[in-house]
N, C-alpha and C. Protein backbone atom coordinates (compact mmCIF):
# COMPACT_ATOMS: atom_id res chain seq x y z
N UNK A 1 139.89 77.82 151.85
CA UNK A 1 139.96 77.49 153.27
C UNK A 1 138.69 78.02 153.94
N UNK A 2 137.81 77.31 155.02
CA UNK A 2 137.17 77.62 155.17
C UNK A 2 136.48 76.73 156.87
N UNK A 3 136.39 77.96 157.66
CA UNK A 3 136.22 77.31 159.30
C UNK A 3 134.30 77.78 159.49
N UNK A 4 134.47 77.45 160.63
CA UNK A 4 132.92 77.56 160.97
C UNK A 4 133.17 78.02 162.42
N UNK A 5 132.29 79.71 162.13
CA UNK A 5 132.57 80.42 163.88
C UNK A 5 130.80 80.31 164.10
N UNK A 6 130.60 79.46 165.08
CA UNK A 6 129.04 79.39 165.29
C UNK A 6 127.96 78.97 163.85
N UNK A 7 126.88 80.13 163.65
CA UNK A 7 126.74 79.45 162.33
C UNK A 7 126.80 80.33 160.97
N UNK A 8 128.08 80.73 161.54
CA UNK A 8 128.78 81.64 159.97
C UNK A 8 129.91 80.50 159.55
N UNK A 9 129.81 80.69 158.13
CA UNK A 9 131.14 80.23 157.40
C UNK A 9 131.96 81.30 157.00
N UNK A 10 133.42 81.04 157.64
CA UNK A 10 133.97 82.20 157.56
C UNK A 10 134.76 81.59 156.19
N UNK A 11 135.04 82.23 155.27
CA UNK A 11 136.01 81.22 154.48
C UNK A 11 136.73 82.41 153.85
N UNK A 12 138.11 81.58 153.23
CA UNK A 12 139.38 82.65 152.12
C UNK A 12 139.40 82.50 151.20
N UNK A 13 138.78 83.18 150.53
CA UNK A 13 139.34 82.93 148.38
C UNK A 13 140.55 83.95 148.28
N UNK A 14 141.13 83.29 147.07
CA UNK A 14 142.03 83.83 146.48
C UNK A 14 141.07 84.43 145.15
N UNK A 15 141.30 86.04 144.30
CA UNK A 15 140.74 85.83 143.05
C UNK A 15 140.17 87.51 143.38
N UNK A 16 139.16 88.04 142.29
CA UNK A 16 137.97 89.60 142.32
C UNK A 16 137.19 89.25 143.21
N UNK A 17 137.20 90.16 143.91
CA UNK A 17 136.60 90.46 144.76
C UNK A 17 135.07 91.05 143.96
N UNK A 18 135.20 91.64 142.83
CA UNK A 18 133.53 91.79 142.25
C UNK A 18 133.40 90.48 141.21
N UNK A 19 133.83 89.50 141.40
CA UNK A 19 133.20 88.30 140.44
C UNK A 19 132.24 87.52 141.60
N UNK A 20 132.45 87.46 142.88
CA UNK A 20 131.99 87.02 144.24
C UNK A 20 130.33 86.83 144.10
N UNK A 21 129.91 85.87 144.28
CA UNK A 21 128.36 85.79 144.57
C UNK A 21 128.31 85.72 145.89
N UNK A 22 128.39 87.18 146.50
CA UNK A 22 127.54 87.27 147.85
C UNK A 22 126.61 88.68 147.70
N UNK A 23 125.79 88.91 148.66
CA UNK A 23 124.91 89.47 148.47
C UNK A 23 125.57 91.31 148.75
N UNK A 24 127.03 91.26 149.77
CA UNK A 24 127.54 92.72 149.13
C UNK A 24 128.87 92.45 149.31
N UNK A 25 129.96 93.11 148.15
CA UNK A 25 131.25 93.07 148.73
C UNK A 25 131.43 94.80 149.43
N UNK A 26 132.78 94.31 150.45
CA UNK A 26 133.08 95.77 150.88
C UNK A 26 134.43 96.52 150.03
N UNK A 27 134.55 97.44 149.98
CA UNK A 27 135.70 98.39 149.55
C UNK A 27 135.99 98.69 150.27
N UNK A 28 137.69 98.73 150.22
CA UNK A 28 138.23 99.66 150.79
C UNK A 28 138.23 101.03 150.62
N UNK A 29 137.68 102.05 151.21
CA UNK A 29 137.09 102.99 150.57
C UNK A 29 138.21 104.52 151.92
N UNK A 30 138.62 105.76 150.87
CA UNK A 30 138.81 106.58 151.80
C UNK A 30 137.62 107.48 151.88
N UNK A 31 137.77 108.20 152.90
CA UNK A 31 136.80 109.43 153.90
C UNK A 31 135.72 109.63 153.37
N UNK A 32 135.98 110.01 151.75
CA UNK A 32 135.33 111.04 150.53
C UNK A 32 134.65 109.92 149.65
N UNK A 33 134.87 108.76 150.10
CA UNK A 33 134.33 107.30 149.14
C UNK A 33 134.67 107.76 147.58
N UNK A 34 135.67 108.62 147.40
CA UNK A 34 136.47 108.46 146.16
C UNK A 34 137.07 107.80 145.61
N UNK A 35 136.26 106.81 144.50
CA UNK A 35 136.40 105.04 144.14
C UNK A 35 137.88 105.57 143.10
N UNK A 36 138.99 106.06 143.09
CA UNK A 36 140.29 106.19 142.30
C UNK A 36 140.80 104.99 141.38
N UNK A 37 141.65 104.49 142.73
CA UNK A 37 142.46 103.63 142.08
C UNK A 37 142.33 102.33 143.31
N UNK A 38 142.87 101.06 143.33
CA UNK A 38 142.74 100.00 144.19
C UNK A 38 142.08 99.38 143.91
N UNK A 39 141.46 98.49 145.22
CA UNK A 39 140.32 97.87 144.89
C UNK A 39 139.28 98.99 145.00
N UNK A 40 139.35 100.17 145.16
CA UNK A 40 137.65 100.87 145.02
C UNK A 40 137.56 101.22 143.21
N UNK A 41 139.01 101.75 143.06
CA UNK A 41 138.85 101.92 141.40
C UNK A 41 138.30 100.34 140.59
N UNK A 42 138.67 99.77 141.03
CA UNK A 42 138.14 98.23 140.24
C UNK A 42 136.83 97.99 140.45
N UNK A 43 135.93 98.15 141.66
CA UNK A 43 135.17 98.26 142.22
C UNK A 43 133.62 99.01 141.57
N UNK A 44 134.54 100.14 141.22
CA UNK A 44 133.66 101.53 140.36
C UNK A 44 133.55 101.00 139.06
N UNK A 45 134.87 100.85 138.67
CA UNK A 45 135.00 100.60 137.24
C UNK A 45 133.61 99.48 136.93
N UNK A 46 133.80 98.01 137.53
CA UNK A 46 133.14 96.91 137.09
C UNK A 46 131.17 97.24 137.77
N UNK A 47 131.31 98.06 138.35
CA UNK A 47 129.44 98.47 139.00
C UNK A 47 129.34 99.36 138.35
N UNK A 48 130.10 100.16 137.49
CA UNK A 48 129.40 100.99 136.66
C UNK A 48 129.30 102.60 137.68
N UNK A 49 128.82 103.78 136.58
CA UNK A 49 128.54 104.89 137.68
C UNK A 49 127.77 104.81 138.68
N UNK A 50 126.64 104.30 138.84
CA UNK A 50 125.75 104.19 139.79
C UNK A 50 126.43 104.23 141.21
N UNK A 51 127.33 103.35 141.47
CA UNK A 51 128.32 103.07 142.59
C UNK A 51 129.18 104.79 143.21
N UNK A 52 129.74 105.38 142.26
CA UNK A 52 129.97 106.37 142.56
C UNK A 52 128.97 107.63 142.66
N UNK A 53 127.94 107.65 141.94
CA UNK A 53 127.08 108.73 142.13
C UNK A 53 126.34 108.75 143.93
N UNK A 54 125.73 107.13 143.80
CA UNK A 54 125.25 106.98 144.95
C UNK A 54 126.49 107.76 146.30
N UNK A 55 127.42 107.42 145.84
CA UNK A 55 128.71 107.17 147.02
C UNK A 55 128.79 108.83 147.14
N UNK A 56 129.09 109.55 145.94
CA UNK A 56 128.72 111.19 146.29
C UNK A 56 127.29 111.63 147.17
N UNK A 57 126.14 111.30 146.95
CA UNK A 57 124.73 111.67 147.39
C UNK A 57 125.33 111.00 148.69
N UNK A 58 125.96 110.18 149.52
CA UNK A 58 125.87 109.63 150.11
C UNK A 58 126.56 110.38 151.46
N UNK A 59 128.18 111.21 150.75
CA UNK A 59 128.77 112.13 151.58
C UNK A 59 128.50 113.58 151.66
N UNK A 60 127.39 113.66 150.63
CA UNK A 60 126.96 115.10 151.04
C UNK A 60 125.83 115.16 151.88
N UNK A 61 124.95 113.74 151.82
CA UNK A 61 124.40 114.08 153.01
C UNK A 61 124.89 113.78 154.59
N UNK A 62 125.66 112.73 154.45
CA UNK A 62 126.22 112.65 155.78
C UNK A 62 127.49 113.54 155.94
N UNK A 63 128.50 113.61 155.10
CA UNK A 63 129.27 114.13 155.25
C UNK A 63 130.36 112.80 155.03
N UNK A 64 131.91 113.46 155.26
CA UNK A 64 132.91 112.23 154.87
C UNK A 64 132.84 110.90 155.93
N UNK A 65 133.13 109.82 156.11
CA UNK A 65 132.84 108.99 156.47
C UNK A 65 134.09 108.54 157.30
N UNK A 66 133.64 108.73 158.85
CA UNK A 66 134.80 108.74 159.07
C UNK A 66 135.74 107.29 159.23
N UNK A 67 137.32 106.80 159.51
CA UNK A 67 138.23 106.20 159.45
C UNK A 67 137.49 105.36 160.22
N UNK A 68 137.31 103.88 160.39
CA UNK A 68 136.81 102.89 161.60
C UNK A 68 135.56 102.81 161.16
N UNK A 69 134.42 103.47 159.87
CA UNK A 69 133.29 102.96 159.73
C UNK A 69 132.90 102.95 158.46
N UNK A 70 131.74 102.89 158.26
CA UNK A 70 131.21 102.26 156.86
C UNK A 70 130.36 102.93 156.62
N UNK A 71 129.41 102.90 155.40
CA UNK A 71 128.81 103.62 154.65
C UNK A 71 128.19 102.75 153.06
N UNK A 72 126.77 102.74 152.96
CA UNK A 72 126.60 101.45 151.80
C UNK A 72 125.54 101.99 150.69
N UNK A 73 126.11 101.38 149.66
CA UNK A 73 125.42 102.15 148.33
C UNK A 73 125.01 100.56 147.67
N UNK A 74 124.26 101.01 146.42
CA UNK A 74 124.19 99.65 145.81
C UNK A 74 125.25 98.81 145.04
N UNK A 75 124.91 97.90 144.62
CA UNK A 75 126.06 97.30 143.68
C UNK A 75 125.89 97.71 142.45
N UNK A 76 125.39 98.71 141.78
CA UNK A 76 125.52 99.27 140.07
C UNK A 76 125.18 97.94 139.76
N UNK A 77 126.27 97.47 138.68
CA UNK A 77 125.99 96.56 137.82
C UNK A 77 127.00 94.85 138.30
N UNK A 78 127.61 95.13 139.75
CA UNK A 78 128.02 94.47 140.07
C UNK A 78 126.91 93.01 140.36
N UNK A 79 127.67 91.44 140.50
CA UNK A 79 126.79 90.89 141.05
C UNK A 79 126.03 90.84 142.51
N UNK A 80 126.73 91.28 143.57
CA UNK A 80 126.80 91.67 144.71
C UNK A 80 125.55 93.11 144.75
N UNK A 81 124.28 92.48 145.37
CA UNK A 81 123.23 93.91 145.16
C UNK A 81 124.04 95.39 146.00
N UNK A 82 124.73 94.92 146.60
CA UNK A 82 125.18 95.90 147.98
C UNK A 82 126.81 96.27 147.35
N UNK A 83 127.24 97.21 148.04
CA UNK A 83 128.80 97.97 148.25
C UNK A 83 128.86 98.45 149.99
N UNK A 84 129.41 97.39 150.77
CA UNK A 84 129.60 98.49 151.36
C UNK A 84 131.26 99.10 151.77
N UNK A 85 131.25 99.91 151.86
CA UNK A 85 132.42 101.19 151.83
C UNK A 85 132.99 101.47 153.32
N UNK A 86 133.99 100.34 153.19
CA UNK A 86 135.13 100.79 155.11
C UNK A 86 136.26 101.56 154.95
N UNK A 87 135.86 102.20 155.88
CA UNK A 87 137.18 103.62 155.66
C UNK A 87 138.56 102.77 156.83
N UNK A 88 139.46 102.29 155.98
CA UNK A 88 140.25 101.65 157.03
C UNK A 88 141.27 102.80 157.09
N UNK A 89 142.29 102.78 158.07
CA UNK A 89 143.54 104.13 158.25
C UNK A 89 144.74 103.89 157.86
N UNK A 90 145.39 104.99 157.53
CA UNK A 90 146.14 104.55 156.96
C UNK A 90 147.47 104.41 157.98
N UNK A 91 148.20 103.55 157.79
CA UNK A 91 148.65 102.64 158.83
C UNK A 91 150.24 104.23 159.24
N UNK A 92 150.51 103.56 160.21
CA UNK A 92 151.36 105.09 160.86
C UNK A 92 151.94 104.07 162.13
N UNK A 93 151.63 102.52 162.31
CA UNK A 93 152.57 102.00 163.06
C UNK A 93 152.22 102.05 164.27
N UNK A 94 151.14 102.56 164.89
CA UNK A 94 151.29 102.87 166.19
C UNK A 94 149.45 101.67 166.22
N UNK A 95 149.04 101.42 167.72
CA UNK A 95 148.07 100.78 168.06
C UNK A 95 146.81 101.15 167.44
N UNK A 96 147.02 102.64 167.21
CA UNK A 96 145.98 103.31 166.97
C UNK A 96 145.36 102.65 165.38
N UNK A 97 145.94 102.68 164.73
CA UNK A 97 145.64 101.94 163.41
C UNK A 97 145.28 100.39 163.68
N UNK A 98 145.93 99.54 164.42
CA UNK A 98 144.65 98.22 164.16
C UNK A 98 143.67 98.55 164.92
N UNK A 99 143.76 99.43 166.00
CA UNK A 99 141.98 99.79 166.24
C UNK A 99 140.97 100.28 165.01
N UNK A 100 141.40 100.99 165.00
CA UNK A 100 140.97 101.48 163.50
C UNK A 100 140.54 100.47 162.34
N UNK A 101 141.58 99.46 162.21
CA UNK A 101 141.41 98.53 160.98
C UNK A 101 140.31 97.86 161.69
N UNK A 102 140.45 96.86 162.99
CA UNK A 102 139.25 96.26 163.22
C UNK A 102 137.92 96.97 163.92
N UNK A 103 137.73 98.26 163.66
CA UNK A 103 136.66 98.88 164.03
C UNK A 103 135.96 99.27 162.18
N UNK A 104 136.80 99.47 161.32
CA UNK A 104 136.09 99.41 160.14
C UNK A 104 135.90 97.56 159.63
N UNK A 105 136.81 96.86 159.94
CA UNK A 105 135.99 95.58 159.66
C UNK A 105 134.52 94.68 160.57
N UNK A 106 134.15 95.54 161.64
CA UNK A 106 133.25 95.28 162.53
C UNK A 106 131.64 96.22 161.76
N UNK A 107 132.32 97.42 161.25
CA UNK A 107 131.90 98.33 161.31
C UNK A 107 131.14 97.54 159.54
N UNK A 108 131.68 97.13 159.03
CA UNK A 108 131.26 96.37 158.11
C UNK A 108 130.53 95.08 158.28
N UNK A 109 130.70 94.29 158.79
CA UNK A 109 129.97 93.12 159.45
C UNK A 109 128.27 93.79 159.77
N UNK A 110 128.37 94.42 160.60
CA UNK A 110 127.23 94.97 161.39
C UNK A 110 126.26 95.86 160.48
N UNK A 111 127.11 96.86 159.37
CA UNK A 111 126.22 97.05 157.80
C UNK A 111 125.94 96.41 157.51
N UNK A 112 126.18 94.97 157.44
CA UNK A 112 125.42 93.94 156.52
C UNK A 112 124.38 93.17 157.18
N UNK A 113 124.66 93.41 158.35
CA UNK A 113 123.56 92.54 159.20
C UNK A 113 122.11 93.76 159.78
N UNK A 114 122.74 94.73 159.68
CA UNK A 114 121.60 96.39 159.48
C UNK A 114 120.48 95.57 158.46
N UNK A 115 121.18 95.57 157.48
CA UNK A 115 120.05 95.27 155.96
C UNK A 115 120.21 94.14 155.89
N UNK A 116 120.33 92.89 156.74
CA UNK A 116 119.48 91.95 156.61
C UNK A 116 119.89 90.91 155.33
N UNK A 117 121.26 91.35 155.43
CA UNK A 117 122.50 90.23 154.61
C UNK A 117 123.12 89.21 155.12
N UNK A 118 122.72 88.08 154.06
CA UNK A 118 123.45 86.86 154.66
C UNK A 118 125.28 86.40 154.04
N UNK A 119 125.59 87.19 153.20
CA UNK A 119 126.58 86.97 152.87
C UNK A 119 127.37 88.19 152.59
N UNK A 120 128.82 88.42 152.78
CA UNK A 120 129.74 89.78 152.64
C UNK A 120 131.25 89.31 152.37
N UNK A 121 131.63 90.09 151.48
CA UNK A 121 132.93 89.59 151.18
C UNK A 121 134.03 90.65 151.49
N UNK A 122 134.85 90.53 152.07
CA UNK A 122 135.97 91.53 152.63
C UNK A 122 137.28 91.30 151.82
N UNK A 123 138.29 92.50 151.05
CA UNK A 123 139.07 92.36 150.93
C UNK A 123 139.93 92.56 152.17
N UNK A 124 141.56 93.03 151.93
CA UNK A 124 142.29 93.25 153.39
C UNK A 124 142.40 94.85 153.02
N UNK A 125 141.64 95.12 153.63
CA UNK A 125 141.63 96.76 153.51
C UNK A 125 143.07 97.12 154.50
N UNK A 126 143.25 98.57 153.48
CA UNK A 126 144.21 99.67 154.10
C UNK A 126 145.94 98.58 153.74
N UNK A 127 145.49 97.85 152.90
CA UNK A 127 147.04 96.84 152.49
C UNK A 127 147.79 97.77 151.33
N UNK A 128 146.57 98.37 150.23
CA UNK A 128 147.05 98.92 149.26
C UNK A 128 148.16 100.20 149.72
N UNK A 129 147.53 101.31 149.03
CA UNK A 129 148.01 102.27 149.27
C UNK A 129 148.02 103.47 150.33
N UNK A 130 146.98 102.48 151.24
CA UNK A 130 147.13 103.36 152.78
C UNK A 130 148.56 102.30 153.38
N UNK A 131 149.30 101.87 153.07
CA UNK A 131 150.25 100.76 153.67
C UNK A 131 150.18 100.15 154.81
N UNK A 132 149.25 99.37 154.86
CA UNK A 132 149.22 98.51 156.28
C UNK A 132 150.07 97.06 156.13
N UNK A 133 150.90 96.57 156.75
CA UNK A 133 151.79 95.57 156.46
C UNK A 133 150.69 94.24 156.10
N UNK A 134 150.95 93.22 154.89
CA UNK A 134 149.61 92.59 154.92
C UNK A 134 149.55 91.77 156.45
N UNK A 135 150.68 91.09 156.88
CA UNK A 135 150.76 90.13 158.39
C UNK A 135 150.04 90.94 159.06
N UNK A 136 150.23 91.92 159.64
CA UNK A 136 149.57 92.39 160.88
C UNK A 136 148.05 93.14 160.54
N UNK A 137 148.25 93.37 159.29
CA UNK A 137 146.02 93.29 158.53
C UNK A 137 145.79 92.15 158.37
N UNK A 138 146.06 90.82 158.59
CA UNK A 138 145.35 89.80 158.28
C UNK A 138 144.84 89.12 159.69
N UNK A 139 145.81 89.55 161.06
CA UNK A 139 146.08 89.69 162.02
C UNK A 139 145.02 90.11 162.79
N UNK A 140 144.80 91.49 162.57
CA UNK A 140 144.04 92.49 163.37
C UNK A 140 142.56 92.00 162.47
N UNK A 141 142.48 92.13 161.23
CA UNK A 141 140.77 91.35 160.41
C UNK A 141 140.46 90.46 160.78
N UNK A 142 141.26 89.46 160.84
CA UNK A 142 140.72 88.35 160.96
C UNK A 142 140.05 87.80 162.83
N UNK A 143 140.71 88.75 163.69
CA UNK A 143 140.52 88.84 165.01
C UNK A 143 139.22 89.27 165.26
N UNK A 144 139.12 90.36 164.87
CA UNK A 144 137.63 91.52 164.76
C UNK A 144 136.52 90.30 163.99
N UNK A 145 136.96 89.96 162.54
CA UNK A 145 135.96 89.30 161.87
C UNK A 145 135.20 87.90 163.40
N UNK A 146 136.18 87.12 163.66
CA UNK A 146 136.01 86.00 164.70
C UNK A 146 135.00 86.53 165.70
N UNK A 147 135.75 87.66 166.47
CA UNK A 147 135.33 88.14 167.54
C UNK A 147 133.47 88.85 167.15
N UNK A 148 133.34 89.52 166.35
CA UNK A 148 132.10 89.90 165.78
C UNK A 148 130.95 88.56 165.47
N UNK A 149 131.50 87.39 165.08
CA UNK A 149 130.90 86.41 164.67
C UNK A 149 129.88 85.35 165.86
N UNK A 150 131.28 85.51 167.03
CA UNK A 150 130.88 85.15 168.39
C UNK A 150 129.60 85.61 168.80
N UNK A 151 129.39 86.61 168.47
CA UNK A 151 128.28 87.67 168.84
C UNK A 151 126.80 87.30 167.86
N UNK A 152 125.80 87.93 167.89
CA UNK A 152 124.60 88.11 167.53
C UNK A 152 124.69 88.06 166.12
N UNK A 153 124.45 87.49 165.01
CA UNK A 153 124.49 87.61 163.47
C UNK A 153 123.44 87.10 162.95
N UNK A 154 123.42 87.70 161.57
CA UNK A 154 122.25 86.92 160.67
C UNK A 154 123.42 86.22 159.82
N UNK A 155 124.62 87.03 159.65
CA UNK A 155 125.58 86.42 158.63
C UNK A 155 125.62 84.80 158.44
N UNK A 156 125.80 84.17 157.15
CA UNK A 156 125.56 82.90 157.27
C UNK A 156 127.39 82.65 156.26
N UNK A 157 127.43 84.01 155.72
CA UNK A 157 129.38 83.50 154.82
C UNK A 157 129.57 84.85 154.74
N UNK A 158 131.16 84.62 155.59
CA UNK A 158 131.73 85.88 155.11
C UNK A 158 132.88 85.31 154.82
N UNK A 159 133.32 85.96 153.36
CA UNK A 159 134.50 85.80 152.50
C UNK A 159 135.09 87.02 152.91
N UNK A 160 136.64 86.37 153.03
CA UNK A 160 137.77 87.41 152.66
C UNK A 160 138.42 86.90 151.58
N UNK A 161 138.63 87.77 150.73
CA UNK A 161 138.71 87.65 149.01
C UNK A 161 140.57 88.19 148.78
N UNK A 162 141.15 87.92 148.55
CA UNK A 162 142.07 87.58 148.91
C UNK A 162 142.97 88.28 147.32
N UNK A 163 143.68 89.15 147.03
CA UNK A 163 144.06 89.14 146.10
C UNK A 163 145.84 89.06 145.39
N UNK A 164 146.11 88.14 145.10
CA UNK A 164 147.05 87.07 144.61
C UNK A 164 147.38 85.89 146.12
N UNK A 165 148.33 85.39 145.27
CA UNK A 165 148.92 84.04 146.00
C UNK A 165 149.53 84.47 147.45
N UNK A 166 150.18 85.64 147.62
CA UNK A 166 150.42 85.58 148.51
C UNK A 166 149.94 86.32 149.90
N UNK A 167 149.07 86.86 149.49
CA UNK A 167 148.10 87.33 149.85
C UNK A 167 147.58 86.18 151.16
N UNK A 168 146.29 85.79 150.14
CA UNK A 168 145.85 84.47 150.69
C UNK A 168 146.80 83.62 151.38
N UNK A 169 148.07 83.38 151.47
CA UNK A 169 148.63 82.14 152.09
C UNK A 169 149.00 83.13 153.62
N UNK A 170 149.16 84.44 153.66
CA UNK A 170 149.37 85.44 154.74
C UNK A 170 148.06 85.12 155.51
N UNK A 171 147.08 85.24 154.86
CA UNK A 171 145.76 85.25 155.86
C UNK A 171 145.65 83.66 155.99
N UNK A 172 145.83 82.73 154.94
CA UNK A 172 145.84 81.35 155.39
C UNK A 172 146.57 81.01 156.65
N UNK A 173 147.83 81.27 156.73
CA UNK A 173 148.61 80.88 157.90
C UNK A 173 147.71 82.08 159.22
N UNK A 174 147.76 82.83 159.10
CA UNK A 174 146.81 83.73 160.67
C UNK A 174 145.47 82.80 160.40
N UNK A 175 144.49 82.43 160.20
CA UNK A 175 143.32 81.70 160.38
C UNK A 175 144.11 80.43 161.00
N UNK A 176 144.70 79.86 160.48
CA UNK A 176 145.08 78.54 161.40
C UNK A 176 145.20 78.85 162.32
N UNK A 177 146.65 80.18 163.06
CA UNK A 177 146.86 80.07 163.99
C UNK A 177 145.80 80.32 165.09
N UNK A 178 145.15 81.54 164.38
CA UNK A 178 144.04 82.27 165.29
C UNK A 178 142.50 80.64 165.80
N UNK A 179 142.24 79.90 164.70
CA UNK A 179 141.86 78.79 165.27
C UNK A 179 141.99 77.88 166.17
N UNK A 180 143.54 77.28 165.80
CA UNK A 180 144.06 76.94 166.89
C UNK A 180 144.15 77.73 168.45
N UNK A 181 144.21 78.58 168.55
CA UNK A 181 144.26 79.55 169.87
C UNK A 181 143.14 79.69 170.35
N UNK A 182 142.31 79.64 169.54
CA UNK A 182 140.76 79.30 170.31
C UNK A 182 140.46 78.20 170.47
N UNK A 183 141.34 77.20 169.88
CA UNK A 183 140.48 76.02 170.21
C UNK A 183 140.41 75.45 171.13
C-alpha cells in the first residue's frame, strides 16, 4: 500500500525490516541502545557487531538517549548504510506515551533528513515488549509520520515495515482512514 504526502512516498510492507533497500532502517531501540531481543536484537544480529559497538561509543558520549528521540550509527553489514535508533515509551496508557511515540517517530524522520537521506524504513516501535497496543501505534505513527511529511523534507520513501499479516492490515486500515480525513 502506498499514498503520496507531497513528494514523499509513504508506503506499508509487510516482511524484515533489515532485507529493506532504503538508505537507513530505524530500531526500536531502549535508552542504553541495548540491541537484546526484538526488532533491535534482529537488527544487531543481521549488521553484525559494528551496530552495537558504534551504539555503545555512541551513549557514552552522549549519554542514554532519551524516550521521544533518536540517535544513529551505521548499518554494519546491513543493506541499509544507516541505523537509526528511536527510543519509543513504554506504553502506561495515559497521553503521555503517544506523545512520546510520535515525538520518537518525528524524531526519526528529521535524523534522516540531518544526513541527507532519501529513504527510511520504520517498524511500529514500542508494539513489542514495551506494550503499546498495535491500533493506537499505528494511530499515533502514522499521524506524526503524515504530519512531518507536510513539512520541509528531502525524504523521497518512507516505509513502515510491517511485521506479520496482521500487523500490516492494522496500519493498512489507519492509512485509509487517516487519508480519507484529510482528504
Amino acid at each position: 500500500m502506498q499514498v503520496q504526502i507531497n513528494r514523499t512516498a509513504l508506503e506499508l510492507v509487510e516482511g524484515d525490516i533489515t532485507e529493506l533497500d532504503t538508505d537507513a532502517i530505524v530500531n526500536a531501540a531502549n535508552e542504553h541502545l541495548a540491541h537484546g531481543g526484538g526488532v533491535a536484537g534482529v537488527i544487531a544480529r543481521k549488521g553484525g557487531p559494528t551496530i552495537q559497538r558504534e551504539s555503545d561509543a555512541w551513549v557514552r558520549r552522549h549519554g542514554p538517549v532519551p524516550t521521544g528521540s533518536a540517535a544513529i550509527t551505521s548499518g554494519g553489514d546491513l543493506k541499509a548504510r544507516y541505523v537509526i535508533h528511536a527510543v519509543g515509551p513504554v506504553y502506561d496508557g495515559t497521553p503521555r506515551s503517544a506523545g512520546l511515540l510520535a515525538s520518537a517517530v518525528r524524531a526519526a524522520l528529521r535524523m534522516a533528513d540531518e544526513h541527507g537521506l532519501r529513504s527510511v524504513a520504520l517498524p511500529a516501535i514500542s508494539t513489542g515488549i514495551f506494550g503499546y497496543p498495535m491500533e493506537e501505534a499505528a494511530q499515533v505513527m502514522l499521524r506524526a509520520a503524515i504530519e512531518y511529511l507536510r513539512g520541509e523534507t528531502g525524504l523521497k520513501r518512507v516505509v513502515f515495515c510491517l511485521y506479520g499479516r496482521s500487523a500490516f492490515e492494522v496500519f493498512a486500515r489507519e492509512l485509509a482512514a487517516q487519508v480519507r480525513l484529510s482528504a
